[in-house]
Structure formats: C-alpha cells, structure tokens
N, C-alpha and C. Protein backbone atom coordinates (compact mmCIF):
# COMPACT_ATOMS: atom_id res chain seq x y z
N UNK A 1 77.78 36.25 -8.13
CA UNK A 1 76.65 35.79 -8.92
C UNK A 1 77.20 35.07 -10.15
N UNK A 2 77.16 33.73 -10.06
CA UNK A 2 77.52 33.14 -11.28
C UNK A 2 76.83 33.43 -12.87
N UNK A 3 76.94 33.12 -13.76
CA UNK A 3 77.17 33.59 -15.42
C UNK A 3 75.52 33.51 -15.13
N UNK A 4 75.02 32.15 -15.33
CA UNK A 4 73.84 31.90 -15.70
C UNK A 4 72.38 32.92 -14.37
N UNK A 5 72.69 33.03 -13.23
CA UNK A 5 71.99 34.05 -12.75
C UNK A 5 72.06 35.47 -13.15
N UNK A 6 73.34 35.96 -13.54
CA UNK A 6 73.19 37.16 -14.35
C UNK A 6 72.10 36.90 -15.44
N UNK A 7 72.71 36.23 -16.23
CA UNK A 7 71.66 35.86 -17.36
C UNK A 7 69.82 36.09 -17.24
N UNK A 8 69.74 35.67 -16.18
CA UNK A 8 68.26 35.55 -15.71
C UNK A 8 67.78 37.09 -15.19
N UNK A 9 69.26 37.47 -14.33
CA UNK A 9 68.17 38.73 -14.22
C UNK A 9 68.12 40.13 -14.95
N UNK A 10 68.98 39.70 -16.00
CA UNK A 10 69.51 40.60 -17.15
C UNK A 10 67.59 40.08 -18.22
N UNK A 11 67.59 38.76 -18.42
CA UNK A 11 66.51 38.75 -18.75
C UNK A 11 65.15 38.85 -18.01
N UNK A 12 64.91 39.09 -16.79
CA UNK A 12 63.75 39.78 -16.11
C UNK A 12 63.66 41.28 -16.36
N UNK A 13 65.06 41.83 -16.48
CA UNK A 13 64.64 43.61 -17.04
C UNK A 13 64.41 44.36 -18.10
N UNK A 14 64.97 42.75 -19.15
CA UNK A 14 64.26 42.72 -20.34
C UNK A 14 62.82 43.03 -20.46
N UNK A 15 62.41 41.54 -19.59
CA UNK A 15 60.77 42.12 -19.88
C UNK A 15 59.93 43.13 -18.81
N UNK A 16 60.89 43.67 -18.15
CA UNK A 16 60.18 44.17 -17.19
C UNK A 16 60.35 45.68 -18.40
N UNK A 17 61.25 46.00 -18.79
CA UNK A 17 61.01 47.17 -19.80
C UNK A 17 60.44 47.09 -21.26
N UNK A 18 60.11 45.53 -21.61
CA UNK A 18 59.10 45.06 -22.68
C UNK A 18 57.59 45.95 -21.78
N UNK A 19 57.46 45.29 -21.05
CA UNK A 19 56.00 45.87 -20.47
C UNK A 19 55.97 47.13 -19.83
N UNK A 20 57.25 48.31 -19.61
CA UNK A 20 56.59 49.51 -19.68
C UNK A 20 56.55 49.92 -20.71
N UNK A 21 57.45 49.57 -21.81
CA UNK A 21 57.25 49.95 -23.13
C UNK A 21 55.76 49.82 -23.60
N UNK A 22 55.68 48.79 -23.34
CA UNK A 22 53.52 48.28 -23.66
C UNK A 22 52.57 49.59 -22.79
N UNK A 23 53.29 49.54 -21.82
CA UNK A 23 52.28 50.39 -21.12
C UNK A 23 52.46 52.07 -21.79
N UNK A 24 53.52 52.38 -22.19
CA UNK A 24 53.66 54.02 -22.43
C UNK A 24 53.03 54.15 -23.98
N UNK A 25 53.10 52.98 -24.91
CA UNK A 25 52.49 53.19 -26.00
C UNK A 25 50.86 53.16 -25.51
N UNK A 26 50.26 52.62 -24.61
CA UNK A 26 49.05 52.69 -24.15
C UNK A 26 48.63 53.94 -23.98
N UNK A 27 49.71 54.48 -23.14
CA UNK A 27 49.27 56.19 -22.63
C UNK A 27 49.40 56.97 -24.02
N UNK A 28 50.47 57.01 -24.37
CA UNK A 28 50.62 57.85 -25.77
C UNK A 28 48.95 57.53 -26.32
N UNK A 29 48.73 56.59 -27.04
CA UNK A 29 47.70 56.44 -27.62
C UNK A 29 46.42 57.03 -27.32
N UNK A 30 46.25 56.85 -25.62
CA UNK A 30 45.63 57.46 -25.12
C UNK A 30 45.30 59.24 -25.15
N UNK A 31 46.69 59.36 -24.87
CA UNK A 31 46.67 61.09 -25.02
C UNK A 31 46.50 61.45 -26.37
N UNK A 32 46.90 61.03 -27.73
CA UNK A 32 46.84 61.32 -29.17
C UNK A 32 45.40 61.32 -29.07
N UNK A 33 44.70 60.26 -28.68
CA UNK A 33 43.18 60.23 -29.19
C UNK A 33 42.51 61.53 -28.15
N UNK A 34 42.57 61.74 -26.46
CA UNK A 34 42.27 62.89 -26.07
C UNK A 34 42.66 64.34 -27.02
N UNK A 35 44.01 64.42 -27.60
CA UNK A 35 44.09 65.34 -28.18
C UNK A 35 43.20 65.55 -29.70
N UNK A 36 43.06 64.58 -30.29
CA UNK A 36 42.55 64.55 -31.12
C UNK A 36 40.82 65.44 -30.85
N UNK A 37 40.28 64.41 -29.80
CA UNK A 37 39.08 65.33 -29.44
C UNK A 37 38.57 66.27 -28.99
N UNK A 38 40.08 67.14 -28.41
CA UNK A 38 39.97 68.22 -27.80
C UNK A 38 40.11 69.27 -29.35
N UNK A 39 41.25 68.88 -30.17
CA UNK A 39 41.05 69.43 -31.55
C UNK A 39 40.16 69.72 -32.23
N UNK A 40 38.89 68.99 -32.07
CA UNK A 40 37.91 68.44 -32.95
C UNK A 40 37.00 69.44 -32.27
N UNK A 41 36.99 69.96 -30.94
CA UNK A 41 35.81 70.44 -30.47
C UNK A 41 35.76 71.88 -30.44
N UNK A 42 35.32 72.82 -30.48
CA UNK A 42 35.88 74.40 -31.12
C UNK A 42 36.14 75.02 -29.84
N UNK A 43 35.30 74.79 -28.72
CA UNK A 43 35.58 75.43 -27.55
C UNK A 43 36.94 74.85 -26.73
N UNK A 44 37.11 73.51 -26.52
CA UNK A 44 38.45 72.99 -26.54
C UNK A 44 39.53 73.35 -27.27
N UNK A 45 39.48 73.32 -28.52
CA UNK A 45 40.51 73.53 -29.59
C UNK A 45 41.17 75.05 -28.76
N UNK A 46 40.22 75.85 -29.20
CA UNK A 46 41.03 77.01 -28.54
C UNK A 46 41.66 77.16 -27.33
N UNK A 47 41.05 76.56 -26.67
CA UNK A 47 42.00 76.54 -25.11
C UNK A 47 42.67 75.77 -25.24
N UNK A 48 42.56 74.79 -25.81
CA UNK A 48 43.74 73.76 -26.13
C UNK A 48 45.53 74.65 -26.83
N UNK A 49 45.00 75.36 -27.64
CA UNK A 49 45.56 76.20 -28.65
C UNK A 49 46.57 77.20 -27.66
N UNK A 50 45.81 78.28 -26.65
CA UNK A 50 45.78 79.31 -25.66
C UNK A 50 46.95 78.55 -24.97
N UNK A 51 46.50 77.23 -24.42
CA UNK A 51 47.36 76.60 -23.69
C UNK A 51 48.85 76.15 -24.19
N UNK A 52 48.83 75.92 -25.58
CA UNK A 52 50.23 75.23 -25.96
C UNK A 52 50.96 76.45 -26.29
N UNK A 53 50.21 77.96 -26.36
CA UNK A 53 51.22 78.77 -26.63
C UNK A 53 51.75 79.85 -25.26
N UNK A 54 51.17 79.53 -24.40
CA UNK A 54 51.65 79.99 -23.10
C UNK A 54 52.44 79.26 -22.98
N UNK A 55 52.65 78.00 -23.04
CA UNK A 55 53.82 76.59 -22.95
C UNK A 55 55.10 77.12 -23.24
N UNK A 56 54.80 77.22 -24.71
CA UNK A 56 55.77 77.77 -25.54
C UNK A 56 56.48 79.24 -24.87
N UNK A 57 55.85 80.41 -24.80
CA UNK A 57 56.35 81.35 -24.23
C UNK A 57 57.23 80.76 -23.16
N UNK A 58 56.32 80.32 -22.36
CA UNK A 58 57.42 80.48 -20.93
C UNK A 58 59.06 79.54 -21.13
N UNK A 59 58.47 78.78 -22.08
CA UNK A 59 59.93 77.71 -21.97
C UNK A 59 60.82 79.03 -22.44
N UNK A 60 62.15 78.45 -21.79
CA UNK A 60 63.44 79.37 -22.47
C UNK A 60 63.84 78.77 -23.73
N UNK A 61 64.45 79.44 -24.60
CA UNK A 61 64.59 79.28 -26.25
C UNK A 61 65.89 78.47 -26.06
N UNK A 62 65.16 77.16 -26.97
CA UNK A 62 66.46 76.00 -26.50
C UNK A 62 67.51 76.58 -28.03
N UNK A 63 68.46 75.75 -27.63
CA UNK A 63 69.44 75.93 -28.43
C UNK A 63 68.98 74.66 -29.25
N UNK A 64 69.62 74.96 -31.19
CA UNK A 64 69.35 74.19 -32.17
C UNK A 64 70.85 73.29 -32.35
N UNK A 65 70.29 71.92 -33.15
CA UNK A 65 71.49 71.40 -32.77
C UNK A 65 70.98 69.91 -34.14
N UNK A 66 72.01 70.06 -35.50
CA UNK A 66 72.14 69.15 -36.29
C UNK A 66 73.14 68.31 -36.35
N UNK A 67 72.45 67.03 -35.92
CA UNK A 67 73.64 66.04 -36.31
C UNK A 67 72.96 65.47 -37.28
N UNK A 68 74.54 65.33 -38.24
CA UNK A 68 74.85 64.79 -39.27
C UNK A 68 76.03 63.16 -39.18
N UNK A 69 75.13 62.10 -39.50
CA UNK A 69 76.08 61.05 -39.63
C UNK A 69 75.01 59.60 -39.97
N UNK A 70 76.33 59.28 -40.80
CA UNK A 70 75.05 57.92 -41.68
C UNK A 70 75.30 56.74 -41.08
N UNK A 71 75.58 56.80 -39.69
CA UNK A 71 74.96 55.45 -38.90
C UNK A 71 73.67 56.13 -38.29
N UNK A 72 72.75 55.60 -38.37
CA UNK A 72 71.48 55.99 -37.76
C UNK A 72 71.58 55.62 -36.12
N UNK A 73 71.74 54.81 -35.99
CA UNK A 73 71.85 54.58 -34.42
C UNK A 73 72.66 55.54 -33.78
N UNK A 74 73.88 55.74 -34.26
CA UNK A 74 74.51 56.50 -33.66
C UNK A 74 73.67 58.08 -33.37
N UNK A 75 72.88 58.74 -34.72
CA UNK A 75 72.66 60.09 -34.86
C UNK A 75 71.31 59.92 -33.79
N UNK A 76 70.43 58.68 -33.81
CA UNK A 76 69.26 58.84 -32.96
C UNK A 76 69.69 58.84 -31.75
N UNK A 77 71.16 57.91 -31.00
CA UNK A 77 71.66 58.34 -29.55
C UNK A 77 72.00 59.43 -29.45
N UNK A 78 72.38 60.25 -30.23
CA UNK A 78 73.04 61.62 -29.75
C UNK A 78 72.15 62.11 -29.33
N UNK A 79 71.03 62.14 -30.62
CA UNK A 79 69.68 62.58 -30.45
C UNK A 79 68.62 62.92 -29.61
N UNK A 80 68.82 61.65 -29.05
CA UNK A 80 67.69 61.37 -27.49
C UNK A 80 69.00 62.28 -26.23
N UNK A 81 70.21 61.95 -26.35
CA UNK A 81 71.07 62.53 -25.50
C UNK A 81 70.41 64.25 -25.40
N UNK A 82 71.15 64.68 -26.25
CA UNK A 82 70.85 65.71 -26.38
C UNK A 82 69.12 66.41 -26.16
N UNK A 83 68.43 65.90 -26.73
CA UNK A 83 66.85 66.28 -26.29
C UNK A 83 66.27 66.42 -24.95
N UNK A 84 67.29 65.21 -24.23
CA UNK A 84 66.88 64.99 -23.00
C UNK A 84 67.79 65.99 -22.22
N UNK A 85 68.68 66.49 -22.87
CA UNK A 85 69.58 67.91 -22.03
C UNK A 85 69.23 69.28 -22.41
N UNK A 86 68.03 68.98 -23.09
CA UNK A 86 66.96 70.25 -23.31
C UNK A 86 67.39 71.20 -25.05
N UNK A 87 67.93 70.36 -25.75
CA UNK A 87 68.20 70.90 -26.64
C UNK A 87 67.61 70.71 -27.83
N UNK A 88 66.80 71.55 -28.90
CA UNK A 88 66.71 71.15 -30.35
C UNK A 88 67.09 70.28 -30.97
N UNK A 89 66.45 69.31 -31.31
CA UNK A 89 67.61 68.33 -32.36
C UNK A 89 66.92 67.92 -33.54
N UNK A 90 67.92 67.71 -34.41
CA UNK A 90 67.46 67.48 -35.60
C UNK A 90 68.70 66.50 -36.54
N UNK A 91 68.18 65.59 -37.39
CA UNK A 91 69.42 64.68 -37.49
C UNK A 91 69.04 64.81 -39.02
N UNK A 92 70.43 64.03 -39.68
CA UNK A 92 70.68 63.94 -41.28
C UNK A 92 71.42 62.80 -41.37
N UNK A 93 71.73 62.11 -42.23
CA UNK A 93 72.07 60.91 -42.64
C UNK A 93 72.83 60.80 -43.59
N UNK A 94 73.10 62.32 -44.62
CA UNK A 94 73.81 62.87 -45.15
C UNK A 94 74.41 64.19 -45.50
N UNK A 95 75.37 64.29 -46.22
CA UNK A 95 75.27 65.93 -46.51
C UNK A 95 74.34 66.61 -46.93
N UNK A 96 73.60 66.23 -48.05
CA UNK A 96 72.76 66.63 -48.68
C UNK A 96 71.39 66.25 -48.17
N UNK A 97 71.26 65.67 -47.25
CA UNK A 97 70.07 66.09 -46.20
C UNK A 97 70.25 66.88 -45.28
N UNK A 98 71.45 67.30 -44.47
CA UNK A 98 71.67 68.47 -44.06
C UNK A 98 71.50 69.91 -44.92
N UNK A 99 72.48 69.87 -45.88
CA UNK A 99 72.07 71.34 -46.59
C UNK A 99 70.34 71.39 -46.75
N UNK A 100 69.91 70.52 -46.75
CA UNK A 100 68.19 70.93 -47.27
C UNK A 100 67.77 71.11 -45.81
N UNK A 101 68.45 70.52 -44.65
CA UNK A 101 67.83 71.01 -43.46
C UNK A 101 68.09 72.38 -43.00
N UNK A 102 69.57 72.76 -43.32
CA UNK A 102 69.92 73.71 -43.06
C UNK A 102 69.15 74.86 -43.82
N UNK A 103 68.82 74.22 -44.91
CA UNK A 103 68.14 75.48 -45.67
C UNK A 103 66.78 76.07 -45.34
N UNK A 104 66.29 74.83 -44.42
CA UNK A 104 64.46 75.38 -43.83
C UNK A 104 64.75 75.58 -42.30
N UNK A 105 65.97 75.58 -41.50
CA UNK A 105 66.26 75.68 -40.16
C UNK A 105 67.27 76.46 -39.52
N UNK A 106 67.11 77.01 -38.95
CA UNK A 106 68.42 77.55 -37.85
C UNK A 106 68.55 76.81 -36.98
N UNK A 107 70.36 76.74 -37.02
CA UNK A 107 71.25 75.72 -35.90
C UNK A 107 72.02 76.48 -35.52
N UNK A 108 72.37 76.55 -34.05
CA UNK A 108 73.33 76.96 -33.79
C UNK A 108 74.52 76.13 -33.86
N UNK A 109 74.29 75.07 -33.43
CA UNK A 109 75.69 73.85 -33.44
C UNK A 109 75.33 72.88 -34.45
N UNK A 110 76.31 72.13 -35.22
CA UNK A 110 76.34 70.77 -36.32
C UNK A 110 77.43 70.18 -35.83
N UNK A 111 76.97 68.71 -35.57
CA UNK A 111 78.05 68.13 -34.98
C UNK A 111 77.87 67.18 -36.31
N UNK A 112 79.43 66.87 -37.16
CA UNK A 112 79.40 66.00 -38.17
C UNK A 112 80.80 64.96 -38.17
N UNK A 113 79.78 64.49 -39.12
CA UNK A 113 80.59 62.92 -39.48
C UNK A 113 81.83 63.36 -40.03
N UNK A 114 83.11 63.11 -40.34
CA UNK A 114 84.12 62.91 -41.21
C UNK A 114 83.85 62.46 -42.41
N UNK A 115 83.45 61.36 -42.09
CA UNK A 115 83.21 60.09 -43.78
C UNK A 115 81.68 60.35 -43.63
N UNK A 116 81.17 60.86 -44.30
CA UNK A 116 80.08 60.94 -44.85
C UNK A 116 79.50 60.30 -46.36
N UNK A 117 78.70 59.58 -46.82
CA UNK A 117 78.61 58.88 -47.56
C UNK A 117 78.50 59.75 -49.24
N UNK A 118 78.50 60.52 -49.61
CA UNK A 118 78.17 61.51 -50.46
C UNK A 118 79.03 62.95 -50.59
N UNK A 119 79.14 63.70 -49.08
CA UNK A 119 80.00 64.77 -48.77
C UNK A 119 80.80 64.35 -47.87
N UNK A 120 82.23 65.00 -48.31
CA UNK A 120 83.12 64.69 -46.74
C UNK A 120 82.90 65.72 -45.99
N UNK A 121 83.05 65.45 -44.86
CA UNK A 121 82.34 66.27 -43.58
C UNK A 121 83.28 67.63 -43.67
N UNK A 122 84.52 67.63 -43.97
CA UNK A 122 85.29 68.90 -43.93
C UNK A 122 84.50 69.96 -44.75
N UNK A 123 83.99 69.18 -46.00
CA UNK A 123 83.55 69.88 -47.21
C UNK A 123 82.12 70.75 -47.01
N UNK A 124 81.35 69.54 -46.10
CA UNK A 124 80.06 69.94 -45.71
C UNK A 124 80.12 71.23 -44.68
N UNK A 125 81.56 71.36 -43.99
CA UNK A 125 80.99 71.99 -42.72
C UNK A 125 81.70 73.17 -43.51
N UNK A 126 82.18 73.32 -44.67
CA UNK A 126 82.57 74.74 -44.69
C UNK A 126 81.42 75.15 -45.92
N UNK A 127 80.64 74.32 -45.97
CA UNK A 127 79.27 74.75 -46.76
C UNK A 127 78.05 75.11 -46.01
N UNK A 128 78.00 74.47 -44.86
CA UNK A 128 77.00 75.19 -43.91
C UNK A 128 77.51 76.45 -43.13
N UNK A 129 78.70 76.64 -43.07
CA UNK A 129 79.21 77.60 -42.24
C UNK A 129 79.40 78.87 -43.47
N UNK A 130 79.27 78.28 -44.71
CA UNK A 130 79.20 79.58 -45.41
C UNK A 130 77.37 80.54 -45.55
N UNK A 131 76.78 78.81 -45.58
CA UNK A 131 74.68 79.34 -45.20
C UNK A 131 74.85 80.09 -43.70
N UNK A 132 75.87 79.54 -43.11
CA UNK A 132 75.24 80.72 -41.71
C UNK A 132 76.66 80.55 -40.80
N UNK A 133 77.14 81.79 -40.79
CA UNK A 133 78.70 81.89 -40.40
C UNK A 133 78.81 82.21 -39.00
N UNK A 134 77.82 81.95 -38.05
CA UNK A 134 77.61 82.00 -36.54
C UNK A 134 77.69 80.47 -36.21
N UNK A 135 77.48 78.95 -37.06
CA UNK A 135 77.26 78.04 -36.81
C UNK A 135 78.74 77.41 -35.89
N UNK A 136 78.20 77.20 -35.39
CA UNK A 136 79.42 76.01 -34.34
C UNK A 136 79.34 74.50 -34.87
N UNK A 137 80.63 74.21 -35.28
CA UNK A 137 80.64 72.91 -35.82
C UNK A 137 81.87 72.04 -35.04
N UNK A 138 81.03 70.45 -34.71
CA UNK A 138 81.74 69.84 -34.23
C UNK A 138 81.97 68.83 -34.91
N UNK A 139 83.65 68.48 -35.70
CA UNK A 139 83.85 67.63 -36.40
C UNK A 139 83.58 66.15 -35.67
N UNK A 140 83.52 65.15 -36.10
CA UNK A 140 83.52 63.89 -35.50
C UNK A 140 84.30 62.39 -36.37
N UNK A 141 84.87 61.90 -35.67
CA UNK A 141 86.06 61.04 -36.66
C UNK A 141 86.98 60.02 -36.06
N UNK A 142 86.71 58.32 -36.65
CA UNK A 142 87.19 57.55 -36.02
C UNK A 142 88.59 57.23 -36.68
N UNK A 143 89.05 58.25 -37.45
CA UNK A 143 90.06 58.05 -38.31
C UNK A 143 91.38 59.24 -37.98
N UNK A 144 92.65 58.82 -37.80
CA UNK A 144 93.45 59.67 -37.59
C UNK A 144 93.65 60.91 -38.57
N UNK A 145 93.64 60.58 -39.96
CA UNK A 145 94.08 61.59 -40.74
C UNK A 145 93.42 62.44 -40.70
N UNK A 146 92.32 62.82 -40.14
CA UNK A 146 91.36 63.75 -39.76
C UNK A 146 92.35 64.50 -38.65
N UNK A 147 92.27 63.64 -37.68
CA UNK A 147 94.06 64.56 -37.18
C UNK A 147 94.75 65.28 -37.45
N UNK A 148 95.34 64.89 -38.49
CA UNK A 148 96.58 65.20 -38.86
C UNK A 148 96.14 66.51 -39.79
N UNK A 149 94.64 66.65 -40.43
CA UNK A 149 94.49 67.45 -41.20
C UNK A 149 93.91 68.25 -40.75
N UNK A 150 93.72 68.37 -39.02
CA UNK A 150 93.08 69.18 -38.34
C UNK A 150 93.25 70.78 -38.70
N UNK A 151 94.05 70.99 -39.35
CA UNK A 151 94.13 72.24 -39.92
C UNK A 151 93.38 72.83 -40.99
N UNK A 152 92.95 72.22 -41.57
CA UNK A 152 92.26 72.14 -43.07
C UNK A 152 90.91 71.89 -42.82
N UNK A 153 90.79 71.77 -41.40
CA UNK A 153 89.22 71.54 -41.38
C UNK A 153 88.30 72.84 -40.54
N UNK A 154 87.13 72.89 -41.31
CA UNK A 154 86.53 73.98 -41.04
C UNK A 154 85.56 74.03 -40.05
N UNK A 155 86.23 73.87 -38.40
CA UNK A 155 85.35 73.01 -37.30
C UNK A 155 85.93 73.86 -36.40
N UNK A 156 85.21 74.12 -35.24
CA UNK A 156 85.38 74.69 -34.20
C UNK A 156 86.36 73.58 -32.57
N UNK A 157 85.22 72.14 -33.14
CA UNK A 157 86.32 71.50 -32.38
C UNK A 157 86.02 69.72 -32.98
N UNK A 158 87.41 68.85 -33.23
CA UNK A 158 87.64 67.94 -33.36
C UNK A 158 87.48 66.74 -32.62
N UNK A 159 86.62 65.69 -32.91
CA UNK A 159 86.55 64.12 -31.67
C UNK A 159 86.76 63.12 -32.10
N UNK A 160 87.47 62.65 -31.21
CA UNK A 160 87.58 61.07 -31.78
C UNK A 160 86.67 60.42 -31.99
N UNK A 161 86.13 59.39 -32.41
CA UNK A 161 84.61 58.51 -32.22
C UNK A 161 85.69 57.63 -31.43
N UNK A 162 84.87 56.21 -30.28
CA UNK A 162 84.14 56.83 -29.55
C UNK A 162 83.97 57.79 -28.76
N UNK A 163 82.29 58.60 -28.55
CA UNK A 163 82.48 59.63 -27.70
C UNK A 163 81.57 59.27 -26.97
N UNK A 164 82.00 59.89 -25.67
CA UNK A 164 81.01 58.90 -24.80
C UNK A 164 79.70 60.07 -24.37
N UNK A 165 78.67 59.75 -23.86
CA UNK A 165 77.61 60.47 -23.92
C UNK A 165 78.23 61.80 -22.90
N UNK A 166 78.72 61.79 -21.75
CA UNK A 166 79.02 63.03 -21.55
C UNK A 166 80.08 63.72 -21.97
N UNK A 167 80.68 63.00 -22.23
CA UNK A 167 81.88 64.76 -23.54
C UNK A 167 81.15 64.84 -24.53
N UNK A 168 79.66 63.96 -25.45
CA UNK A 168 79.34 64.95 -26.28
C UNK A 168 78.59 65.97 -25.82
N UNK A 169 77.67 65.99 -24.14
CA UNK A 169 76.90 66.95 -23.59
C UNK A 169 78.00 68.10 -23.53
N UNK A 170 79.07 68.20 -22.71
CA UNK A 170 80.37 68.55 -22.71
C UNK A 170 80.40 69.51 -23.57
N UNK A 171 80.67 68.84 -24.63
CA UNK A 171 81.37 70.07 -25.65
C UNK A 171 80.18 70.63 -26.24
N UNK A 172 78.74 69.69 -26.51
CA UNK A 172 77.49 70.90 -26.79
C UNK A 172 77.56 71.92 -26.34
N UNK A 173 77.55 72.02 -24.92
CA UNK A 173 77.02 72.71 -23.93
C UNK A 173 78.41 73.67 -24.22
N UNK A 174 79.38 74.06 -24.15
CA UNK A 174 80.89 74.70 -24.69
C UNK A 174 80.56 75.35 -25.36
N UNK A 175 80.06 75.01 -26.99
CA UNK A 175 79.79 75.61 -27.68
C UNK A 175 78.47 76.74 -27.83
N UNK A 176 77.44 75.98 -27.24
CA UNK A 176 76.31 76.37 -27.37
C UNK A 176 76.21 77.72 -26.51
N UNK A 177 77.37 77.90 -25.74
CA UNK A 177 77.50 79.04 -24.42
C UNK A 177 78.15 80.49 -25.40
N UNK A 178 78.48 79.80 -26.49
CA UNK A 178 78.89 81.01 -27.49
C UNK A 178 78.18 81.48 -28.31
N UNK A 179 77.03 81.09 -28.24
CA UNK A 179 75.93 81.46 -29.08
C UNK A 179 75.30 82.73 -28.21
C-alpha cells in the first residue's frame, strides 16, 4: 500500500471515530437527562437509589490507585489504562495536589513522577508513605540518576519512562496483590 493510500485510510478512521465520538456524547446526554428525571421523581429516585447501591455491593472492592505527574496526558493515559483494568484512579499534577488528595483518600498504590514541578518525587513518596505506611509506591523516571540513587528512594519499585501500557498494568497488578 503506497504512502498516500495509507494516508486515506488512516483518514477514514479518523472520521469514522469523529462520528462515534458524536454518537456516544448523544447517548451520554441522553442517559444524564433520563437520570436526571428519574432523580427528580420520588418513586423513581428511590429505586433508582436501591438500585445503585446493590451495584455497589456486589462489585468487588477495587483497588485505589494515585498517579502523580505533571504531564497531563501522560497521568490521563495511565488513567484510562488503569480504570479500564478495573482499578480506582485518581490523578495529581503535583505534589501538593497529591498530599491534599491523599489527605481526603485511601490509596493503596502511588505511582510518581521523579521531577515533579514543586516536590521531588523521592521527597513526596516518603511523605505519603509517612500519611499511610501500607502505601505501595511506584517511582517513575526518565532520568538515570534516579538510578543511581535508587537507594535513597522511598519506592517499592523503580521505571524507566517510557513505560509501555502493559508493564504499567504489570507492576500495578504486583503490587496491588500485596495489599
């Protein structure tokens, strides 16, 4: 397949996922406004209510899971990764949006940045691990001296950046088995 037919059908799946995208914000919208009126109605509401907490019961108690790191793209891929492997997630962008998360949440695992824009990640993770000393922390770091100082750091386990989506399921799932 020469350059320019790739091209074409690289751009047909473009829009072919432009328009389910159109279509799922349709449904969403849809269901927000059903929910809305099932809220609104007292005999609904409650079964509505009855219903989301039988939900809740039966699911098994996912495991919690903060990433910390100030590329946003990066923390929302982990993010969706992880959610979609059935886990809690919750993201920060800094240290000091972590400690305030940590302070209204239980995590079992924090997977963090190295270079953090405010806290260095060594610093941060032996400050959350002092709020809750069961936490599993996974350092993260595109920089060698993080390496080399692998000793000094207060992490359960060390990664290079890049990590590719299944060694970070990988080592979640590792850790999260020690909880």
């Amino acid at each position: 397949m020469s350059v320019p037919e790739k091209l074409d059908v690289l751009d047909m799946l473009i829009n072919v996922l432009n328009e389910h995208e159109k279509r799922m914000d349709t449904l969403v919208d849809r269901v927000e406004s059903i929910t809305r009126s099932m809220e609104g109605h007292p005999e609904l509401s409650s079964a509505f209510r009855e219903y989301e907490e039988q939900e809740k019961a039966q699911r098994p108690s996912q495991l919690s899971v903060l990433i910390v790191d100030d590329d946003e793209f990066l923390a929302d891929t982990f993010e969706m990764l992880l959610e979609d492997a059935g886990f809690a997630v919750e993201t920060a962008n800094s240290g000091n949006e972590a400690l305030t998360k940590m302070s209204r949440f239980k995590f079992d695992l924090a997977i963090l940045d190295y270079k953090l824009p405010d806290i260095p990640g060594s610093k941060l993770s032996k400050m959350l691990k002092e709020k809750d000393g069961d936490l599993n922390v996974v350092m993260l770091t595109g920089h060698m001296e993080a390496l080399e100082n692998h000793t000094t750091l207060d992490s359960d386990e060390i990664l290079m950046k890049p990590i590719s989506p299944d060694e970070l399921l990988k080592i979640t799932r590792k850790l999260s088995s020690r909880v």
